[in-house]
N, C-alpha and C. Protein backbone atom coordinates (compact mmCIF):
# COMPACT_ATOMS: atom_id res chain seq x y z
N UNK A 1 0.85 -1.17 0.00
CA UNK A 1 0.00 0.00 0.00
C UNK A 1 0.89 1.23 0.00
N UNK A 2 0.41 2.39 -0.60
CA UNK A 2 0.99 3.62 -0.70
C UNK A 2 0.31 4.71 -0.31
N UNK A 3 0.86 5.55 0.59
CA UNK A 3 0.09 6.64 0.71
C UNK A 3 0.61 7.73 0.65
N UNK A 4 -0.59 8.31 0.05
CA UNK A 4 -0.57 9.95 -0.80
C UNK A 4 -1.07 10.93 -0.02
N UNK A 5 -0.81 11.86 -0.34
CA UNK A 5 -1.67 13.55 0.60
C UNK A 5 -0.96 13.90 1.71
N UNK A 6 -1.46 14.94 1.83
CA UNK A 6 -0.69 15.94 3.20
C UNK A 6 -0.23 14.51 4.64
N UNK A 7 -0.79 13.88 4.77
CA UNK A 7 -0.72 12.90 5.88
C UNK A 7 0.23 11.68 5.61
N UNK A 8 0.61 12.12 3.92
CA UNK A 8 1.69 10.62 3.71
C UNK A 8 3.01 10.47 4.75
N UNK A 9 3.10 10.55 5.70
CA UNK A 9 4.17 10.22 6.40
C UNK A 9 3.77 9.52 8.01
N UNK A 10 2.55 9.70 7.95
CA UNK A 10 1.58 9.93 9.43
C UNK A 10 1.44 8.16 9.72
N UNK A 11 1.49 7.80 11.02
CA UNK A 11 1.50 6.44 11.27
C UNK A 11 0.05 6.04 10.65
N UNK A 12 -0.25 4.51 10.67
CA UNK A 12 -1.39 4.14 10.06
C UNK A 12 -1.47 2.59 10.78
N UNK A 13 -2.50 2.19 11.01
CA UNK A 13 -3.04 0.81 11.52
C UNK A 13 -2.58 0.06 10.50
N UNK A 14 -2.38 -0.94 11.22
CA UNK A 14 -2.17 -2.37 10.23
C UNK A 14 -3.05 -2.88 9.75
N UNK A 15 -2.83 -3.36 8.04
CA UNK A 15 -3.68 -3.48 7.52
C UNK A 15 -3.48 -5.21 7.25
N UNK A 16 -4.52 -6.01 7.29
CA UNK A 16 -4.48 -7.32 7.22
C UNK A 16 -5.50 -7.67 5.95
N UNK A 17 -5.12 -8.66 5.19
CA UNK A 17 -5.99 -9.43 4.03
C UNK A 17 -5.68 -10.93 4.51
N UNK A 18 -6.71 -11.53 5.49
CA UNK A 18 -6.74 -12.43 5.69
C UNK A 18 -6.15 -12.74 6.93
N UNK A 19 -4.80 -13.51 6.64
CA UNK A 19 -3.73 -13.49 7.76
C UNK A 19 -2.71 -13.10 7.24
N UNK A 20 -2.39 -12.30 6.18
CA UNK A 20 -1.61 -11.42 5.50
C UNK A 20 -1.55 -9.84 5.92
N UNK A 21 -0.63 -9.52 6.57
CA UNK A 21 -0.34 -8.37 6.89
C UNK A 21 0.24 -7.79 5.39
N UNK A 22 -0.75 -6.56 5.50
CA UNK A 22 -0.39 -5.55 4.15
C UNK A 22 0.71 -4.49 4.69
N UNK A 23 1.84 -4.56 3.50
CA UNK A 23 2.83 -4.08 3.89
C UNK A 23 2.65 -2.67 3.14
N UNK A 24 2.99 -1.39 3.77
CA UNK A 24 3.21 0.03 3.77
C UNK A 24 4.84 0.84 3.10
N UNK A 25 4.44 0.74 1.80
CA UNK A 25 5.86 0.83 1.27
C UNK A 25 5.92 2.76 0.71
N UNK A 26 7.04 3.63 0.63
CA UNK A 26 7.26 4.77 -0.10
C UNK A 26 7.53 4.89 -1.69
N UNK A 27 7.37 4.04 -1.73
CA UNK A 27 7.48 3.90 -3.75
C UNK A 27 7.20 2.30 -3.71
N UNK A 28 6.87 2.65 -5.27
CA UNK A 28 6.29 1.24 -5.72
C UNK A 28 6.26 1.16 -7.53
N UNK A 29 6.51 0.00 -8.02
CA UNK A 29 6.63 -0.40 -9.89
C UNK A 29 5.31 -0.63 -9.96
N UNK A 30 4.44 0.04 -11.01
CA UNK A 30 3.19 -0.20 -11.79
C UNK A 30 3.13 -0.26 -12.68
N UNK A 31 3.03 -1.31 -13.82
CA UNK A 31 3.42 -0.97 -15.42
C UNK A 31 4.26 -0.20 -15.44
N UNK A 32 5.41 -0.28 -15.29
CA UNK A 32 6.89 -0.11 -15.45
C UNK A 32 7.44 1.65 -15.18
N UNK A 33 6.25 1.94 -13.93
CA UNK A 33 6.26 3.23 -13.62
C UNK A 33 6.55 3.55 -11.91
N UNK A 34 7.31 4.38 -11.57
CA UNK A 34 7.74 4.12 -10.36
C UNK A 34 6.82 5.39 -9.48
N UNK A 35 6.17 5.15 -8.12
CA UNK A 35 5.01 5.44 -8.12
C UNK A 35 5.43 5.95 -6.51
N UNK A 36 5.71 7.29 -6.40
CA UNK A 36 6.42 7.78 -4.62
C UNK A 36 5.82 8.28 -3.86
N UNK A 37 5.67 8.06 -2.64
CA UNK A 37 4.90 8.45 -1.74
C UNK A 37 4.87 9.88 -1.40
N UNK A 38 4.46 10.92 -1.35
CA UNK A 38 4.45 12.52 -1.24
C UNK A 38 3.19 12.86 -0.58
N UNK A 39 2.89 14.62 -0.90
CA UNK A 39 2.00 15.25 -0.70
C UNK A 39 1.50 14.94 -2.14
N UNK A 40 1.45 15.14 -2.81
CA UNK A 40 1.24 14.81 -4.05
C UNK A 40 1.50 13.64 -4.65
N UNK A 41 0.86 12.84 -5.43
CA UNK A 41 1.49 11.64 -6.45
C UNK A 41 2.58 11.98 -7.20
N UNK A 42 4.11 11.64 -6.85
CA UNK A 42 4.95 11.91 -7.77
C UNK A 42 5.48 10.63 -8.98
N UNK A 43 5.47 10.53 -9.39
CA UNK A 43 5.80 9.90 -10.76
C UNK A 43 7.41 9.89 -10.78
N UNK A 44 8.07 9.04 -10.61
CA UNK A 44 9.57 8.88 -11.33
C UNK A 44 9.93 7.81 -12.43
N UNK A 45 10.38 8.69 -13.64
CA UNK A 45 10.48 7.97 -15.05
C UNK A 45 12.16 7.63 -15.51
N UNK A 46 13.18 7.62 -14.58
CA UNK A 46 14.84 7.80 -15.26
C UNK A 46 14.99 6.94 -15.98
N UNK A 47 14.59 5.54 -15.76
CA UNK A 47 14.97 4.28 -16.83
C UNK A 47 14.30 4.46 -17.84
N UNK A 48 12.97 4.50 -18.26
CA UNK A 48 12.12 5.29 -19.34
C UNK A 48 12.81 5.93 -19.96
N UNK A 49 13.34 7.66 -19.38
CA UNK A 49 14.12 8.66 -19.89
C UNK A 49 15.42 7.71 -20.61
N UNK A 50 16.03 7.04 -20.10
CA UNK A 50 17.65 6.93 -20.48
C UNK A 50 17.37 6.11 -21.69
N UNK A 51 16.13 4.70 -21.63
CA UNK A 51 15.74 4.49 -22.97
C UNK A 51 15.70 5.07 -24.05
N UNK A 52 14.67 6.09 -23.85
CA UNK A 52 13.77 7.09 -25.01
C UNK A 52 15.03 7.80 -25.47
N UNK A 53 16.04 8.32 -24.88
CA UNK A 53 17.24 8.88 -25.36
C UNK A 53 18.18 7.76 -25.81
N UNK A 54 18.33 6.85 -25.71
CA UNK A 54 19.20 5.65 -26.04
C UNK A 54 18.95 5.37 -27.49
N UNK A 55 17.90 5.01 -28.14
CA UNK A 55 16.96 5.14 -28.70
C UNK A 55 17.08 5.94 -29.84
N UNK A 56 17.02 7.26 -29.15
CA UNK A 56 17.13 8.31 -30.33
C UNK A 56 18.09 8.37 -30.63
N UNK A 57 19.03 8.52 -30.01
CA UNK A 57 20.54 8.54 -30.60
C UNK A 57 21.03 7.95 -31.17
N UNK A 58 20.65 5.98 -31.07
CA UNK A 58 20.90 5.16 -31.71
C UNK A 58 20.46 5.39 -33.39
N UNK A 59 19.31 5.70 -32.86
CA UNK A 59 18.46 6.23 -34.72
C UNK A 59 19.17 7.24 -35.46
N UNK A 60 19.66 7.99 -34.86
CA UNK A 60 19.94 9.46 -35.55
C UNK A 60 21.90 8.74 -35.75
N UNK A 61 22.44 8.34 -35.12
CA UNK A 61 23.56 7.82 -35.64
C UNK A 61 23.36 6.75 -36.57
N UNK A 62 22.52 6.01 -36.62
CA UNK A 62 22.18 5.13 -37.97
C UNK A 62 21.93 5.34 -38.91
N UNK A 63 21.35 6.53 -38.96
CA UNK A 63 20.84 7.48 -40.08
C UNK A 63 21.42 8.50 -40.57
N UNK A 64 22.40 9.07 -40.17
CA UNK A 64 23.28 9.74 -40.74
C UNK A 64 25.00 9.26 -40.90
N UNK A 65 24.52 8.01 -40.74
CA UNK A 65 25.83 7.27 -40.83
C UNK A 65 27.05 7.29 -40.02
N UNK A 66 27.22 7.73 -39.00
CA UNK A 66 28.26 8.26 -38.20
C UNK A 66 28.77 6.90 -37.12
């Protein structure tokens, strides 16, 4: 579980599914998106980024022959 909003840092009851204690984590992977606990939902993308630039560069040096 993750929690968001002004209170994301604030203690919280334990949460159980079953006899499974639900664990309280500060980030988390969702479809390959990294997902941080804040006042706000923050979003962190670096592996994404270093792709999408990997990528391009690879193209643009293939393509102009270099």
């Amino acid at each position: 579980m993750l929690k968001v909003g002004p209170m994301h840092q604030s203690e919280v009851k334990k949460l159980t599914r079953g006899d499974t204690e639900v664990e309280w984590v500060t980030d988390l992977r969702y479809l390959g998106v990294h997902l941080i606990s804040a006042k706000m939902l923050t979003v962190n993308m670096p592996m994404q980024t270093r792709k999408f630039y990997a990528a391009s560069n690879n193209s643009i040096l293939h393509n102009t022959g270099l």
